[in-house]
Protein backbone atom coordinates (compact mmCIF):
# COMPACT_ATOMS: atom_id res chain seq x y z
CA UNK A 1 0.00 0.00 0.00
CA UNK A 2 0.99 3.51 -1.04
CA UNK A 3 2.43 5.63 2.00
CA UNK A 4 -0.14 8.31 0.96
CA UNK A 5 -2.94 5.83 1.63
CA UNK A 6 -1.18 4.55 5.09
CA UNK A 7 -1.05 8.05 6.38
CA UNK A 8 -4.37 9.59 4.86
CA UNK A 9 -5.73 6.58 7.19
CA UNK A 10 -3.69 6.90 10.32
CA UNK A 11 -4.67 8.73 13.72
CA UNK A 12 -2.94 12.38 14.25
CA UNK A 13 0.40 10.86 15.80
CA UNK A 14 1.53 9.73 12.57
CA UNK A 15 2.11 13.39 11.84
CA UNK A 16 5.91 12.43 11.30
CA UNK A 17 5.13 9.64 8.88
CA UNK A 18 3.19 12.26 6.53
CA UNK A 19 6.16 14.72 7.13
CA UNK A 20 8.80 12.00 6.07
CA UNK A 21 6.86 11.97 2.76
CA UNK A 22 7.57 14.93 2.06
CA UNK A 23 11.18 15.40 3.50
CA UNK A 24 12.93 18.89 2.98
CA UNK A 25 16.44 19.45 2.41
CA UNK A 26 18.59 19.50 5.85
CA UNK A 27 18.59 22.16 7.32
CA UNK A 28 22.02 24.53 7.82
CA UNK A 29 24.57 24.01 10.01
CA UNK A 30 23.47 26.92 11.96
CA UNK A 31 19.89 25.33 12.59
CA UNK A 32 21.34 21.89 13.49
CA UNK A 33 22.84 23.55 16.66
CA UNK A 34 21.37 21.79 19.91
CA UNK A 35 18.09 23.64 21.45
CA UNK A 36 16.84 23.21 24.23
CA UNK A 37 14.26 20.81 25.36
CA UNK A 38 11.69 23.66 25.69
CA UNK A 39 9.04 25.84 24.39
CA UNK A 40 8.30 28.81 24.90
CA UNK A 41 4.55 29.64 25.71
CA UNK A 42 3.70 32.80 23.77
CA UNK A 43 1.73 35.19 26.59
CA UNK A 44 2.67 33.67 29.43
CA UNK A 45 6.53 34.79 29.45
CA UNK A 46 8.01 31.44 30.53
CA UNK A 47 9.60 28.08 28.98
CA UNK A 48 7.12 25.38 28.57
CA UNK A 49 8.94 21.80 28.87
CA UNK A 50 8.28 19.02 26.07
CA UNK A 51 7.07 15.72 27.28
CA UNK A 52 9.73 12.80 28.43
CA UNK A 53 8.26 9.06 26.91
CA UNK A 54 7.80 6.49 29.41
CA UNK A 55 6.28 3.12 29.87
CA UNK A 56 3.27 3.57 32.46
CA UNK A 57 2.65 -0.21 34.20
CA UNK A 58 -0.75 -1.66 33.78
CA UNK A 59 -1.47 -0.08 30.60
CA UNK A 60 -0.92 -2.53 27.89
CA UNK A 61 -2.11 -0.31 25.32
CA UNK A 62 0.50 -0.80 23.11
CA UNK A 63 -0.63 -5.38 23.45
CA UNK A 64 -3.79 -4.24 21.49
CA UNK A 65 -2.51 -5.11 17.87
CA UNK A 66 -5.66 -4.71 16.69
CA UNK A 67 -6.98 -1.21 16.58
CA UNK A 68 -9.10 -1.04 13.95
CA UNK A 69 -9.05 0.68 10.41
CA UNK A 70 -7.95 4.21 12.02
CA UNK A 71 -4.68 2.75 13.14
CA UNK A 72 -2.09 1.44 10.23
CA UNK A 73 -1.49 -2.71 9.37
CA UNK A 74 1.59 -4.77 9.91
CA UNK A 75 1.16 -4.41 5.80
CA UNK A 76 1.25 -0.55 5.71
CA UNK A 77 3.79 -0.60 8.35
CA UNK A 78 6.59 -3.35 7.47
CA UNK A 79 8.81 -3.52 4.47
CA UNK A 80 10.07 -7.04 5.54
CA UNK A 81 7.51 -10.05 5.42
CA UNK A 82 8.83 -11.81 7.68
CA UNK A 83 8.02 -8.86 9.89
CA UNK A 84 4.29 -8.88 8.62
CA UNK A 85 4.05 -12.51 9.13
CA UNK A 86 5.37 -12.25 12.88
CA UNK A 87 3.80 -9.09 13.77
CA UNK A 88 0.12 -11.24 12.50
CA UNK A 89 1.14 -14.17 14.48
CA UNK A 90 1.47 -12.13 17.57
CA UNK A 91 -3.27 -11.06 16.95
CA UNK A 92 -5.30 -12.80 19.25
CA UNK A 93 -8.67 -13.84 18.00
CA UNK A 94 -9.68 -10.97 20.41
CA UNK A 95 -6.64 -8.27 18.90
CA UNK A 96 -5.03 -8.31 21.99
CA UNK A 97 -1.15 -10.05 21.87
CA UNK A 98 -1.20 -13.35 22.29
CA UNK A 99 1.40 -12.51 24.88
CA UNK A 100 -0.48 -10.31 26.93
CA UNK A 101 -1.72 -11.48 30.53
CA UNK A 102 -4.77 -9.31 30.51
CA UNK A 103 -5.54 -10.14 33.84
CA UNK A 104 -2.03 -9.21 35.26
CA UNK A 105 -1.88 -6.33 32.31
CA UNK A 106 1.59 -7.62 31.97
CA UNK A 107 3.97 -9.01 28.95
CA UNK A 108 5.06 -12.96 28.99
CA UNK A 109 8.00 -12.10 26.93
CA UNK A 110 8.47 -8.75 27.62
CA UNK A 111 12.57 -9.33 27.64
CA UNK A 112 12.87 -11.46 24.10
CA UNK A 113 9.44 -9.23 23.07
CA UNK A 114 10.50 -8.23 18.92
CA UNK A 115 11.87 -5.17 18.03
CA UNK A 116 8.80 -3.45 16.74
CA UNK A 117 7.49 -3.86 20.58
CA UNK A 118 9.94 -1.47 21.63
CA UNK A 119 9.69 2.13 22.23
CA UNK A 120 12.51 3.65 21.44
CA UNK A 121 14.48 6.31 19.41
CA UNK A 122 15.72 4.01 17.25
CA UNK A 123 12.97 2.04 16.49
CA UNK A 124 10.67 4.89 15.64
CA UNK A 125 13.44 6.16 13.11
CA UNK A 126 13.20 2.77 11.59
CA UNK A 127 9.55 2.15 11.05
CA UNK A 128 8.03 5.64 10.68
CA UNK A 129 10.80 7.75 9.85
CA UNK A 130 10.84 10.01 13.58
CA UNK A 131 14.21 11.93 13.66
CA UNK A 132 15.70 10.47 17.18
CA UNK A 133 15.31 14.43 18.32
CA UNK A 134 11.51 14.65 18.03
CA UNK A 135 11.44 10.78 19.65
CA UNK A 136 9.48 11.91 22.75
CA UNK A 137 7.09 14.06 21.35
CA UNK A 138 6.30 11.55 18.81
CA UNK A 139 6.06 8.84 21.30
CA UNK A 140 3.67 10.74 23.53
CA UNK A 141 1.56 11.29 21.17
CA UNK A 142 1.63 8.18 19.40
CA UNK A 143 0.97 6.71 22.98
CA UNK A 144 -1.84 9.11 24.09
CA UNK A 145 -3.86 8.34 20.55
CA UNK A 146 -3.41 4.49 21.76
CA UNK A 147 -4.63 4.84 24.92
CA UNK A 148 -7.35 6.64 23.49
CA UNK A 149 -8.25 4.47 21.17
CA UNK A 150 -8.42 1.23 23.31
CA UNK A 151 -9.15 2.81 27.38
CA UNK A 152 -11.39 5.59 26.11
CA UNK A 153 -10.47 9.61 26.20
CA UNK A 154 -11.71 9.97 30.34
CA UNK A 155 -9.84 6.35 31.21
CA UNK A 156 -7.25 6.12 34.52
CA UNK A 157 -4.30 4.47 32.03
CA UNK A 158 -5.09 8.04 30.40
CA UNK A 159 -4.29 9.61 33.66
CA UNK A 160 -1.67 7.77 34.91
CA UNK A 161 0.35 8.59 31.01
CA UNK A 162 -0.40 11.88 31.25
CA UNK A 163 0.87 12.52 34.77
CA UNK A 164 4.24 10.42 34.73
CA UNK A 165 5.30 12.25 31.10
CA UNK A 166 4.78 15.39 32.60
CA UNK A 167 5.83 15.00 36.22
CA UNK A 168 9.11 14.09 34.65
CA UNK A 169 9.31 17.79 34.15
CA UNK A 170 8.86 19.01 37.67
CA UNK A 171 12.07 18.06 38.94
């Protein structure tokens, strides 16, 4: 499937995956310099920190393969088939990882789990083309439409994300 089709049909934190498609040249030596992890919040006068990714326990999110035609295949996702054939050998008859202890909302093989299981900078580059610098915001995101999408928009795994990548902050 066509990348246009994958992202025309993917929730908002794909944003990077529609951006990759239409890459600019890189930018100057003078704009690669290192900024700061912060933003400033027009109004207000102050420095507004980004989010820091992190794995919130009892969640599980992420174990729901499944998500439904808003969320991208193994198929738009994976170039290698091997990767598609694992990745659909992983869908319960329910969506949910055939890994997944629901009841103890806990991995079986969360150690040996396969790459595309892991959140991380590198990983993200990989699959949907995230520049390692924009890795937590993307992450976030990508994590916050998940949570959504399976725990509902008022749910506690909602709360719990929200708090830890933003408590992070406070220190």
């Amino acid at each position: 499937m066509s990348l246009a089709v994958l992202v025309a049909h993917s929730p908002p934190c794909f944003a990077a995956v529609r951006a990759a498609a239409n890459k600019k040249p890189p930018p100057s030596k003078k704009a690669q310099r290192q900024k700061p992890n912060t933003t400033i919040t027009p109004g207000f006068g102050g420095k507004k920190k980004d989010p820091v990714w992190q794995c919130v326990q009892n969640c599980g999110a992420c174990c729901k393969l499944d998500k439904g035609p808003t969320f991208p295949t193994a198929d738009e996702i994976f170039d290698d088939p091997s990767d598609i054939q694992l990745y659909k050998s992983l869908v319960g008859q329910d969506g949910w990882c055939i890994h997944y202890d629901k009841s103890s909302r806990k991995c079986s093989i969360y150690a040996e789990r396969p790459y595309f299981c892991r959140v991380e900078p590198e990983i993200f580059e990989t699959l949907y083309g995230i520049d390692k610098k924009k890795f937590n915001k993307e992450a976030c995101s990508c994590c916050v439409d998940t949570i959504k999408a399976v725990y509902g928009t008022h749910s506690e795994e909602l709360e719990k994300f929200n708090h830890a990548i933003w408590s992070t902050n406070l220190q």
